[in-house]
PDB file of N, CA and C in Angstrom:
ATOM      1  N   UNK A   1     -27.978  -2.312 -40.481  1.00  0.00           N
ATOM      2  CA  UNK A   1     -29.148  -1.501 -40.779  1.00  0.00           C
ATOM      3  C   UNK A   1     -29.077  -1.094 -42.249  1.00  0.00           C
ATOM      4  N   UNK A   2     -29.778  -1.619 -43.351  1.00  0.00           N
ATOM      5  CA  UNK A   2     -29.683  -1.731 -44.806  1.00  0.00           C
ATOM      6  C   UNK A   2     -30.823  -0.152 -44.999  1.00  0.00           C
ATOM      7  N   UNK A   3     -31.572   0.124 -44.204  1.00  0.00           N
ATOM      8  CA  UNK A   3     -32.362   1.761 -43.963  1.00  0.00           C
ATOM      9  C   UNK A   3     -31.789   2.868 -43.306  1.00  0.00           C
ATOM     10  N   UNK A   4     -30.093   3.167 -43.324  1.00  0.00           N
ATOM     11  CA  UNK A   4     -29.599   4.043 -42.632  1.00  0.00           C
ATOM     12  C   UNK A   4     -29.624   5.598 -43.165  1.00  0.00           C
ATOM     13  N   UNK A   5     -29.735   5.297 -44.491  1.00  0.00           N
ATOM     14  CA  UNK A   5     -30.026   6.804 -45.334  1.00  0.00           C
ATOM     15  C   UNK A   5     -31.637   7.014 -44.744  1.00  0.00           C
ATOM     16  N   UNK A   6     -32.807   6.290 -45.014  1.00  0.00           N
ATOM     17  CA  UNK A   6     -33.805   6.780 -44.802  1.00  0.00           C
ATOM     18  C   UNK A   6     -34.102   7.104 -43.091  1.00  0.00           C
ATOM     19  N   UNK A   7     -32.764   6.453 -42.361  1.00  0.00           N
ATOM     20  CA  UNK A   7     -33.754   6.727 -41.372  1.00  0.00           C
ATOM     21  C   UNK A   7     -32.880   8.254 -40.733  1.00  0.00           C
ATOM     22  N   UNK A   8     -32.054   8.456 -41.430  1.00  0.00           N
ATOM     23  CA  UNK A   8     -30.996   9.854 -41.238  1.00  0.00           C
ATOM     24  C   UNK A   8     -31.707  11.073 -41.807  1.00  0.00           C
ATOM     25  N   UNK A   9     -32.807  10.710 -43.430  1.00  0.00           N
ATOM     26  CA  UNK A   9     -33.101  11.497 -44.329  1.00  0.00           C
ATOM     27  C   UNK A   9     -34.574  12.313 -43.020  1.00  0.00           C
ATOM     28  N   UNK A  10     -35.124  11.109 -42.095  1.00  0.00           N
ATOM     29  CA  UNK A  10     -36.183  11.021 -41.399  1.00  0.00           C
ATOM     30  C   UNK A  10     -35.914  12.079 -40.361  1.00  0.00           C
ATOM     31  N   UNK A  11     -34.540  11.688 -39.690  1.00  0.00           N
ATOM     32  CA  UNK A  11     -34.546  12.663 -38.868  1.00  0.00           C
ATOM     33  C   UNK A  11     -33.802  14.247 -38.723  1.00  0.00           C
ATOM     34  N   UNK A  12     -33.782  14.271 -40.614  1.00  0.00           N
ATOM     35  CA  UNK A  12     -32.770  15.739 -40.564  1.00  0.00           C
ATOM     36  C   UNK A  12     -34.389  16.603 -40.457  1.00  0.00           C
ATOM     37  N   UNK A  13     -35.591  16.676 -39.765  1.00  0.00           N
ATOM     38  CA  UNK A  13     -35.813  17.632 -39.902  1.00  0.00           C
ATOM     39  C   UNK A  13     -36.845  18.279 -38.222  1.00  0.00           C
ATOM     40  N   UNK A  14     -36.730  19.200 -37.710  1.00  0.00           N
ATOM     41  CA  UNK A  14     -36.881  19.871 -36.333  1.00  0.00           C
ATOM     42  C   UNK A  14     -38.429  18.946 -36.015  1.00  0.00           C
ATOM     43  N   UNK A  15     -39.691  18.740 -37.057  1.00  0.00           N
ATOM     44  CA  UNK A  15     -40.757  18.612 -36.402  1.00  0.00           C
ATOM     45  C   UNK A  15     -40.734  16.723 -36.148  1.00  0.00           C
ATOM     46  N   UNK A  16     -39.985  16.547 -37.154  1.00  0.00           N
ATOM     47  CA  UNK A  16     -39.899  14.693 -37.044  1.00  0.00           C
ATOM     48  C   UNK A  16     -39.375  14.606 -35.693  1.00  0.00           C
ATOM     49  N   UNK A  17     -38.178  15.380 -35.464  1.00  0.00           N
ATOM     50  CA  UNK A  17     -37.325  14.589 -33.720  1.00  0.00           C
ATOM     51  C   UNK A  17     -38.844  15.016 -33.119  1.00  0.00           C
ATOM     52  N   UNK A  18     -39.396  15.872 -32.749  1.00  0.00           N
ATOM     53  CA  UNK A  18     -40.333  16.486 -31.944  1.00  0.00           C
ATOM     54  C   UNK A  18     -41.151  15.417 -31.938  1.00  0.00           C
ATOM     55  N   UNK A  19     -41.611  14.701 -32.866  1.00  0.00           N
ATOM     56  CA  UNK A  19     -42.849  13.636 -32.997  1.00  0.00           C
ATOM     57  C   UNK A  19     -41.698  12.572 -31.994  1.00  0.00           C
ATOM     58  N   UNK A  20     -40.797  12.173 -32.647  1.00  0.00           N
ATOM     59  CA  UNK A  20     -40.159  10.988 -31.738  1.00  0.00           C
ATOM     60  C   UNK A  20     -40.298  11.112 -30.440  1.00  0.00           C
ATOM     61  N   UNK A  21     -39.821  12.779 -30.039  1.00  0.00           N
ATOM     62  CA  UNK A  21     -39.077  12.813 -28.649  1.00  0.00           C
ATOM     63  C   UNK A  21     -41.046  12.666 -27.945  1.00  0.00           C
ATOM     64  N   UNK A  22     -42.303  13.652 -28.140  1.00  0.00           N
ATOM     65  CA  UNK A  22     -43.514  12.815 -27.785  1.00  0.00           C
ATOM     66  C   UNK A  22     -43.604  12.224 -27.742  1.00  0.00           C
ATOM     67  N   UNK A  23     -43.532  11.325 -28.163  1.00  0.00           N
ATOM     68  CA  UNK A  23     -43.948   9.426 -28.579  1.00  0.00           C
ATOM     69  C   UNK A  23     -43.458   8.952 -27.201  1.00  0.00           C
ATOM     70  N   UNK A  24     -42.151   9.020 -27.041  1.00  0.00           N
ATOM     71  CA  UNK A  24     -41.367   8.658 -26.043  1.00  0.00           C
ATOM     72  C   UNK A  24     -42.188   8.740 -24.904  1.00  0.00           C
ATOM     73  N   UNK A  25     -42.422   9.795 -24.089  1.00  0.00           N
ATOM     74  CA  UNK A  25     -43.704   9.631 -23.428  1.00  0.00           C
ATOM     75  C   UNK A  25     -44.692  10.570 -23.506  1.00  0.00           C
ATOM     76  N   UNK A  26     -45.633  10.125 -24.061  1.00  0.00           N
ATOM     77  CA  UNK A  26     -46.757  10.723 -24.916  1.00  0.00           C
ATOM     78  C   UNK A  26     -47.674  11.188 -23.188  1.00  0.00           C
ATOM     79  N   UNK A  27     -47.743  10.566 -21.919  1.00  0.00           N
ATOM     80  CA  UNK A  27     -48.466  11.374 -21.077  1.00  0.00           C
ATOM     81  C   UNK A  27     -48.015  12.407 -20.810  1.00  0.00           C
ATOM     82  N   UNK A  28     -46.837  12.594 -21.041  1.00  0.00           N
ATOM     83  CA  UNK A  28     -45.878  13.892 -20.819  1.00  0.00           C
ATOM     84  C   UNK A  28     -46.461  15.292 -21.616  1.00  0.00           C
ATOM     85  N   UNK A  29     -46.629  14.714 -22.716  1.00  0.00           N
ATOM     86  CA  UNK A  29     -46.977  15.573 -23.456  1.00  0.00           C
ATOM     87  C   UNK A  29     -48.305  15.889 -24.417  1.00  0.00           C
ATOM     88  N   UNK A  30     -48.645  15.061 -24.344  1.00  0.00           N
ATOM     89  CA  UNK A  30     -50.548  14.855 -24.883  1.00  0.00           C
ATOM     90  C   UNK A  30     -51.759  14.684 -23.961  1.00  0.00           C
ATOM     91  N   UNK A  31     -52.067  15.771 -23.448  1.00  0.00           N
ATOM     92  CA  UNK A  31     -53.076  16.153 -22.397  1.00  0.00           C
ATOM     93  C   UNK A  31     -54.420  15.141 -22.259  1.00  0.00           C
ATOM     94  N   UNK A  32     -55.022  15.379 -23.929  1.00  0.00           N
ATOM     95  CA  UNK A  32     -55.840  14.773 -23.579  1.00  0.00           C
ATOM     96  C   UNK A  32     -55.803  13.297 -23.579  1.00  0.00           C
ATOM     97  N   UNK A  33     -56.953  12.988 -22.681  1.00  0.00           N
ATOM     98  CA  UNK A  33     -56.921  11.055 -22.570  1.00  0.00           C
ATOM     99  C   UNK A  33     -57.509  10.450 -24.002  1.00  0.00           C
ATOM    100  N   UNK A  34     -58.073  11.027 -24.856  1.00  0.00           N
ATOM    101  CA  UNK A  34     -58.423  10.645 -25.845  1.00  0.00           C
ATOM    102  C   UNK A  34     -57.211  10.308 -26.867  1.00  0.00           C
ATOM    103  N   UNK A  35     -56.415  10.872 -26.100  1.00  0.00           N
ATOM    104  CA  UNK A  35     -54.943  10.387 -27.693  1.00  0.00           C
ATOM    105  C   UNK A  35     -54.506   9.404 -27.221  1.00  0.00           C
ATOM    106  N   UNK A  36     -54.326   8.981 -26.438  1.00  0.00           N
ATOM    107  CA  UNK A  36     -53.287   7.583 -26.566  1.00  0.00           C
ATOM    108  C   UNK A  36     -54.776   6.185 -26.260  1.00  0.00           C
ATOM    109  N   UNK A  37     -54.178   5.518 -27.077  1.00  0.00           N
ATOM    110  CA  UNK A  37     -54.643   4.310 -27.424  1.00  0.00           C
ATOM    111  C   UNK A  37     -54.958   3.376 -26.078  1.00  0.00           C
ATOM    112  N   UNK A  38     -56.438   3.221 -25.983  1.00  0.00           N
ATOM    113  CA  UNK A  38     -56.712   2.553 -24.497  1.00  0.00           C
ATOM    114  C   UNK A  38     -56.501   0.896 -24.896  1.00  0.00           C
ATOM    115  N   UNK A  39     -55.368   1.190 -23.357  1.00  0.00           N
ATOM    116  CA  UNK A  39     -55.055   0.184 -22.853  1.00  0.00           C
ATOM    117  C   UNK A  39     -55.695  -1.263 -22.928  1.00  0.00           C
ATOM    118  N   UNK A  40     -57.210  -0.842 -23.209  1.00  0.00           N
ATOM    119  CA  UNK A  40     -58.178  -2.358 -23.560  1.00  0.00           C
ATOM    120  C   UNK A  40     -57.624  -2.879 -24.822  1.00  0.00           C
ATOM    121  N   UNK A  41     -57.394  -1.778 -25.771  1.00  0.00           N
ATOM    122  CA  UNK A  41     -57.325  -2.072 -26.989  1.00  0.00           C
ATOM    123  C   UNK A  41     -55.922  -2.798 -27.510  1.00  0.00           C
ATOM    124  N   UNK A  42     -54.904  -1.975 -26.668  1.00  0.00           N
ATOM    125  CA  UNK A  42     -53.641  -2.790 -27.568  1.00  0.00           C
ATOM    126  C   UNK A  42     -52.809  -2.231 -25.966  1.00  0.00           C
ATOM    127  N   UNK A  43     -51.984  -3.192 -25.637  1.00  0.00           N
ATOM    128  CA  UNK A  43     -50.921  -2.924 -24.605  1.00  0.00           C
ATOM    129  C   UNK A  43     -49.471  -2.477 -25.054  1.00  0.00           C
ATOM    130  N   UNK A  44     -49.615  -1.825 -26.079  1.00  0.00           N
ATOM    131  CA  UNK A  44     -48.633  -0.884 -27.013  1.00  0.00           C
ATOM    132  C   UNK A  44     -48.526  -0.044 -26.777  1.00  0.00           C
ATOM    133  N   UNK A  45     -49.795   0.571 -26.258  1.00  0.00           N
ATOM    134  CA  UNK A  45     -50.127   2.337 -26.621  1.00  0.00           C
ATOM    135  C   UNK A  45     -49.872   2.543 -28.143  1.00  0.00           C
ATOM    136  N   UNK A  46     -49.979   4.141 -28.092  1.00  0.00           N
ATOM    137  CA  UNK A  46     -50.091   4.691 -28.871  1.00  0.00           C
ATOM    138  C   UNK A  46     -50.731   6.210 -29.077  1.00  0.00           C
ATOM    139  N   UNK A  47     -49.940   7.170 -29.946  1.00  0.00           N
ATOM    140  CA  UNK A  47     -50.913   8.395 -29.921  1.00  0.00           C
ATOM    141  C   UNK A  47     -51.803   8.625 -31.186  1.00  0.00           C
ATOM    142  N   UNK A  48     -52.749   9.356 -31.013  1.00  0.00           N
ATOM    143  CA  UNK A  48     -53.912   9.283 -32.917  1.00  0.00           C
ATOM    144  C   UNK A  48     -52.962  10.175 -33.376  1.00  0.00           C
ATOM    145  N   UNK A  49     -53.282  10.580 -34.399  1.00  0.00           N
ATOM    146  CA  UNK A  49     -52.954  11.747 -36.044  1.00  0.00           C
ATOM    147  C   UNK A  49     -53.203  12.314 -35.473  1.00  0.00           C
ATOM    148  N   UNK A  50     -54.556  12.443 -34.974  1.00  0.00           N
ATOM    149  CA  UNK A  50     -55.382  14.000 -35.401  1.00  0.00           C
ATOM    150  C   UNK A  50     -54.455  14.708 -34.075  1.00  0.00           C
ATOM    151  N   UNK A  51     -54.139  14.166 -33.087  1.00  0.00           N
ATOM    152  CA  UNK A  51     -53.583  14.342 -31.415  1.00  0.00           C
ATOM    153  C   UNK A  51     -51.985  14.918 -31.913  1.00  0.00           C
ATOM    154  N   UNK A  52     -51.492  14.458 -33.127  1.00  0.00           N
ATOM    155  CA  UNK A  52     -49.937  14.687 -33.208  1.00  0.00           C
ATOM    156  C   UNK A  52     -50.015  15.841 -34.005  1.00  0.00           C
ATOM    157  N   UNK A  53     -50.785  15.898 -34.427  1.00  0.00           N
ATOM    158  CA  UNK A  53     -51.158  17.195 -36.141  1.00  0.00           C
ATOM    159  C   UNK A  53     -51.324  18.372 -34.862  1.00  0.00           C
ATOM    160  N   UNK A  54     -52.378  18.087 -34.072  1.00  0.00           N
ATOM    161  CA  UNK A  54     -52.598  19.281 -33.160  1.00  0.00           C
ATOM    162  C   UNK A  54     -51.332  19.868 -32.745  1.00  0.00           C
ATOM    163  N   UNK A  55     -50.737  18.826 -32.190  1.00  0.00           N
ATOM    164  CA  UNK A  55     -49.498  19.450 -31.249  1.00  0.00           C
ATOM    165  C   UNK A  55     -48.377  20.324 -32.154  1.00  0.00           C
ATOM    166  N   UNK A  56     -48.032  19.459 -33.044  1.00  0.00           N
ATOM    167  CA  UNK A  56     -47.258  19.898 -33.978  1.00  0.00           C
ATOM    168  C   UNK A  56     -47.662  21.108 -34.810  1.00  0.00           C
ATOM    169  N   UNK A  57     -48.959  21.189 -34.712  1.00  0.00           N
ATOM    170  CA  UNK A  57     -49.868  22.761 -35.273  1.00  0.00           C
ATOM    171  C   UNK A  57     -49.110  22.552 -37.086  1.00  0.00           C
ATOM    172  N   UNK A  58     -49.333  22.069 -37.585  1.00  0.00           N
ATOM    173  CA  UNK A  58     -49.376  21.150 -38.677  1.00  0.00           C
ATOM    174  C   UNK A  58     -50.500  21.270 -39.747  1.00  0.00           C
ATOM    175  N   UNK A  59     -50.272  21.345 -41.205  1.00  0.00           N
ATOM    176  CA  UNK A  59     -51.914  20.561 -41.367  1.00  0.00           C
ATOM    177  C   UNK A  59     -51.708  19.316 -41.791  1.00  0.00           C
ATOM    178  N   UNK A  60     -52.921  18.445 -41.958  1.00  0.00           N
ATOM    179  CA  UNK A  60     -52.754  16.850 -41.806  1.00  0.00           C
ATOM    180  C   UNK A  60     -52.314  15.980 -42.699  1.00  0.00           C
ATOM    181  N   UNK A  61     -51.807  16.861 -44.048  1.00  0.00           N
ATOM    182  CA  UNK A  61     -51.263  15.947 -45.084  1.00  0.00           C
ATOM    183  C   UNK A  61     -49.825  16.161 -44.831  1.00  0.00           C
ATOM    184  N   UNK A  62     -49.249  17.348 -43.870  1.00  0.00           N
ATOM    185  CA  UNK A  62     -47.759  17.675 -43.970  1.00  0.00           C
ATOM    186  C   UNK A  62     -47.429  16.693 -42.861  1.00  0.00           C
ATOM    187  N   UNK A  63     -48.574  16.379 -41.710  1.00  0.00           N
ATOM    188  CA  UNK A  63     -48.240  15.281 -40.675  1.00  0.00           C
ATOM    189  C   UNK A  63     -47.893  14.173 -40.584  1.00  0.00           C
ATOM    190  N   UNK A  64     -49.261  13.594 -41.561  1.00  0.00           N
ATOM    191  CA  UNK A  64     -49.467  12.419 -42.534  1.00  0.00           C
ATOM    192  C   UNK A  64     -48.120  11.776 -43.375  1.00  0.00           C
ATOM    193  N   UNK A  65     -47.498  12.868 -43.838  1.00  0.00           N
ATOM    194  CA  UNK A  65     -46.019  12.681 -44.964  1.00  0.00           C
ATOM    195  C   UNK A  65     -45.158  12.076 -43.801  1.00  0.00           C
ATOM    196  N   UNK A  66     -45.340  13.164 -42.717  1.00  0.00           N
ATOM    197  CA  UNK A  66     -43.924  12.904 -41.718  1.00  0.00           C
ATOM    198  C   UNK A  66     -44.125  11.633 -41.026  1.00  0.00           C
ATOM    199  N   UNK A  67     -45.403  11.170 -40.967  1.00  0.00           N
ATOM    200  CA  UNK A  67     -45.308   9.732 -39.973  1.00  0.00           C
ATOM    201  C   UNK A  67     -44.947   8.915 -41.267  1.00  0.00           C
ATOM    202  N   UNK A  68     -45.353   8.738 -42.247  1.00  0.00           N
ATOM    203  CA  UNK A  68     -45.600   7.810 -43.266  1.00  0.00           C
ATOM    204  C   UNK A  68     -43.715   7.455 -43.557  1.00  0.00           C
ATOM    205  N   UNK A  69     -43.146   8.721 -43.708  1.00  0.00           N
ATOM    206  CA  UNK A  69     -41.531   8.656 -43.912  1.00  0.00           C
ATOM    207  C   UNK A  69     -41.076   7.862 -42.773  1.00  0.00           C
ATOM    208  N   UNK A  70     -41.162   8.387 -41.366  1.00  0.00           N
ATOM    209  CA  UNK A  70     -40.586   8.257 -40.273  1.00  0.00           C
ATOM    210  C   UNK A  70     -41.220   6.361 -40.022  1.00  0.00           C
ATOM    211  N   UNK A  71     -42.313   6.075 -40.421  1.00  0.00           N
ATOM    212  CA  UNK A  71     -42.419   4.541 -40.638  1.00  0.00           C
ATOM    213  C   UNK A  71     -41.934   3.631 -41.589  1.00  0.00           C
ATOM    214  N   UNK A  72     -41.686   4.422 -42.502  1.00  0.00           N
ATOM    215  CA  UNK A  72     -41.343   3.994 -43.736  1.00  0.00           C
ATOM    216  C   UNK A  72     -39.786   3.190 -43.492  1.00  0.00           C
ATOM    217  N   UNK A  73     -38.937   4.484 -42.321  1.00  0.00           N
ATOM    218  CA  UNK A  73     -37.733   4.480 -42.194  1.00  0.00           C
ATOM    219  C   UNK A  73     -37.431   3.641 -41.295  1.00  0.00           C
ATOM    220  N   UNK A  74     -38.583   2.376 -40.287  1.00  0.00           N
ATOM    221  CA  UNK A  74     -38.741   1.800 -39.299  1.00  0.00           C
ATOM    222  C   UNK A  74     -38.572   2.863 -38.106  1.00  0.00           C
ATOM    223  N   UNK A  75     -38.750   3.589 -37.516  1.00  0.00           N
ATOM    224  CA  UNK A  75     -38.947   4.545 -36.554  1.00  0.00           C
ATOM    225  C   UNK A  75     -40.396   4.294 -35.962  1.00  0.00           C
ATOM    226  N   UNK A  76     -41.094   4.536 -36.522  1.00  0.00           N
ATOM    227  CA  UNK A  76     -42.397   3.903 -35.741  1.00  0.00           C
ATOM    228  C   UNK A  76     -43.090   2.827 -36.508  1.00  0.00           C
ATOM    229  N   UNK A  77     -44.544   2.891 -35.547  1.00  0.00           N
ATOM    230  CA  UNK A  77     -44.969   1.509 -35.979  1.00  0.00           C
ATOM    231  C   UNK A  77     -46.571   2.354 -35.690  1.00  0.00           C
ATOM    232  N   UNK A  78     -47.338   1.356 -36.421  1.00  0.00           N
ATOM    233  CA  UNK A  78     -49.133   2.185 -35.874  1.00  0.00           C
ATOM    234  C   UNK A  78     -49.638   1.124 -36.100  1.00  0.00           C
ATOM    235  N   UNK A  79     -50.988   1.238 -35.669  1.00  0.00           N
ATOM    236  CA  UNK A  79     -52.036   0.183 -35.530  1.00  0.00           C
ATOM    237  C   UNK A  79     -53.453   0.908 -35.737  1.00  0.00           C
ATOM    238  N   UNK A  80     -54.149   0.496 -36.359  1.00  0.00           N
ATOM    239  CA  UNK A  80     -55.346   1.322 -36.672  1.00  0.00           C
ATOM    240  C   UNK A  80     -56.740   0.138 -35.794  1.00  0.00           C
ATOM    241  N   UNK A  81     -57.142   1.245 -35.657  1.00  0.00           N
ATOM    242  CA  UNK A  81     -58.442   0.953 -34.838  1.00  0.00           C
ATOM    243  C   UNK A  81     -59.548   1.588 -35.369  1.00  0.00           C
ATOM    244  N   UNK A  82     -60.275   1.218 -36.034  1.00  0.00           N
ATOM    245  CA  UNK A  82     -62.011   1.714 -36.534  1.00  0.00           C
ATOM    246  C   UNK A  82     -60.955   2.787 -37.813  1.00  0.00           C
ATOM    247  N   UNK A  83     -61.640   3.821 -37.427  1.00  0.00           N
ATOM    248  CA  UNK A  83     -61.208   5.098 -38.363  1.00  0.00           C
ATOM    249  C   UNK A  83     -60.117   5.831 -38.181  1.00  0.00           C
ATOM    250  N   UNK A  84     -59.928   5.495 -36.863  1.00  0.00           N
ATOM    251  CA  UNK A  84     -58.358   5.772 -36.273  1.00  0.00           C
ATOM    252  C   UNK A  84     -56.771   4.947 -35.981  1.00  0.00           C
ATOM    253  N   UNK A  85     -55.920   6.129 -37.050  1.00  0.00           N
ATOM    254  CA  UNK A  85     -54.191   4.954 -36.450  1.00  0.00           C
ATOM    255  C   UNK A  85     -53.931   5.830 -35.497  1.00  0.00           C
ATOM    256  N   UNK A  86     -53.229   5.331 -34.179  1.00  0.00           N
ATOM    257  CA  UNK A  86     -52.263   5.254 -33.430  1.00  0.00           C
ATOM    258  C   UNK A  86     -50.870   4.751 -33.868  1.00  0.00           C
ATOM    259  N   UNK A  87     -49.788   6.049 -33.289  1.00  0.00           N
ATOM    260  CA  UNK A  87     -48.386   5.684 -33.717  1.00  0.00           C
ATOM    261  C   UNK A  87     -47.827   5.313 -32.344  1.00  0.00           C
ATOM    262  N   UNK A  88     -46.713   5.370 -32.472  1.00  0.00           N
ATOM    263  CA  UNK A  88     -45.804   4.608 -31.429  1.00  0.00           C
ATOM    264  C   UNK A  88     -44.579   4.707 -31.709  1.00  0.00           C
ATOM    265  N   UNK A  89     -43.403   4.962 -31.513  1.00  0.00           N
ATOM    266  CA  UNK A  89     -41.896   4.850 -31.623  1.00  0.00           C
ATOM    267  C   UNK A  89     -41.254   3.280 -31.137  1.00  0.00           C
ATOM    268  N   UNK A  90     -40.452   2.744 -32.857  1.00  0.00           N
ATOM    269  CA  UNK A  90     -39.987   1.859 -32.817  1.00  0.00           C
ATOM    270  C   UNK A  90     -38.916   1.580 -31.854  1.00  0.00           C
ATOM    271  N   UNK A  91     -39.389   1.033 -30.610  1.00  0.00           N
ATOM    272  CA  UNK A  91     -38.187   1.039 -29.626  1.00  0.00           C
ATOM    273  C   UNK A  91     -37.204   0.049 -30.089  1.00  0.00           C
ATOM    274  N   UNK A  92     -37.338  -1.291 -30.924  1.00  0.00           N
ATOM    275  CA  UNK A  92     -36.176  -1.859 -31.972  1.00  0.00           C
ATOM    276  C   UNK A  92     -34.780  -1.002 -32.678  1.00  0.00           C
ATOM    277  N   UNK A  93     -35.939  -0.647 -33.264  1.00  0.00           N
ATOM    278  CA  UNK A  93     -35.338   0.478 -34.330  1.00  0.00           C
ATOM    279  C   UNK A  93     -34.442   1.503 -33.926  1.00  0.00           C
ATOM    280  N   UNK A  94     -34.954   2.267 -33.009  1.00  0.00           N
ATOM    281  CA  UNK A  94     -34.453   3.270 -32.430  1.00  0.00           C
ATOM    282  C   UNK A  94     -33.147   2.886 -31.294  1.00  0.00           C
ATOM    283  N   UNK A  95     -33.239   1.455 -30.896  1.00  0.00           N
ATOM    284  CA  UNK A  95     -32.117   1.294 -29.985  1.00  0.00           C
ATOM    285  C   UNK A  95     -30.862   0.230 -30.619  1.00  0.00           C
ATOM    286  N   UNK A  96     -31.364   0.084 -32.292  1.00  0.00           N
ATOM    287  CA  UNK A  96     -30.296  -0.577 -32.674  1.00  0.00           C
ATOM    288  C   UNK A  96     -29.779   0.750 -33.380  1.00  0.00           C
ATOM    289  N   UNK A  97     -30.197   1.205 -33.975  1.00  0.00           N
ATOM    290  CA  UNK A  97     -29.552   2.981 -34.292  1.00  0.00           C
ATOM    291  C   UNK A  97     -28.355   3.231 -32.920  1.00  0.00           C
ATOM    292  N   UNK A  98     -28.991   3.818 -31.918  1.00  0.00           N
ATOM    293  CA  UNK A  98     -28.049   4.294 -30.855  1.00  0.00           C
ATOM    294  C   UNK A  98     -26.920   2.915 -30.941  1.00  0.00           C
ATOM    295  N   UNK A  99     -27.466   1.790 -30.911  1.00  0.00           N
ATOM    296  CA  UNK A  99     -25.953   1.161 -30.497  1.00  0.00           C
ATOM    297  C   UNK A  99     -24.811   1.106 -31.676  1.00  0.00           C
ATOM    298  N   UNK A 100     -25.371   1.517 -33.179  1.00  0.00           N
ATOM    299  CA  UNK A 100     -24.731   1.464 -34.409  1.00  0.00           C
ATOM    300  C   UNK A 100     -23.675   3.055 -34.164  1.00  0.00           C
ATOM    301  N   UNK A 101     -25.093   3.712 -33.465  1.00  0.00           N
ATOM    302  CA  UNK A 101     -24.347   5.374 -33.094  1.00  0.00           C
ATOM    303  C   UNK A 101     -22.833   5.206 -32.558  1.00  0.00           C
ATOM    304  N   UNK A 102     -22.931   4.560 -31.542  1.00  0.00           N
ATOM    305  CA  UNK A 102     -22.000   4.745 -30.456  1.00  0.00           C
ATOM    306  C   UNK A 102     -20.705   3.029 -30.610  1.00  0.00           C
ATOM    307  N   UNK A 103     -21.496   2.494 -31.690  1.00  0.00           N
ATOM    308  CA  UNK A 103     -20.056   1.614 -31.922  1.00  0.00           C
ATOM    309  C   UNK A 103     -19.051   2.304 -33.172  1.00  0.00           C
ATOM    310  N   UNK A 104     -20.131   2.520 -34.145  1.00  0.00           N
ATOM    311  CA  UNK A 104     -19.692   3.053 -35.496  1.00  0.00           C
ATOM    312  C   UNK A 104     -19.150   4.638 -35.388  1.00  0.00           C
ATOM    313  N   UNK A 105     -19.613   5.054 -34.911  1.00  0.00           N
ATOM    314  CA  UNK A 105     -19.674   6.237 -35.470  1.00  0.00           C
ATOM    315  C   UNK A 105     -18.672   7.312 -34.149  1.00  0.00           C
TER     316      UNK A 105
END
């Protein structure tokens, strides 16, 4: 993993894990049906901005920073649809981390 600083820098902070640990399962935690990405559209899923900014009680450029890093760092992934992205948690990413966790470290 040649992104291990960025993706460490990603998760030293309380509201980034919070976005991950949602993502993970976003019916769990995002009420309305309007946030996650219909199923017609992409068999990915996905939750919108505006749906993660809410939760996180956020405003949308401090949200905006945190997905943009946390993708940046391969952690997630999005897909935009019309005027709207949907994010998603890099399940790659995130499960070659844990196995680097628990051999290396």
């Amino acid at each position: 993993m040649e992104n291990l600083v960025d993706i460490f820098k990603a998760l030293s902070n309380r509201t980034r894990i919070d976005i991950l640990v949602w993502l993970k399962n976003p019916l769990e935690h995002f009420e309305k049906p309007s946030s996650h990405l219909n199923k017609n559209l992409s068999e990915k899923g996905g939750v919108c901005v505006g749906d993660i900014q809410e939760k996180a009680n956020m405003s949308a450029s401090t949200v905006s920073h945190y997905l943009k890093m946390m993708q940046q760092a391969g952690l997630l992934e999005s897909e935009r649809h019309g005027q709207w992205t949907y994010y998603r948690r890099n399940e790659s990413t995130l499960n070659e981390l844990a196995e680097l966790i628990k051999k290396d470290f």
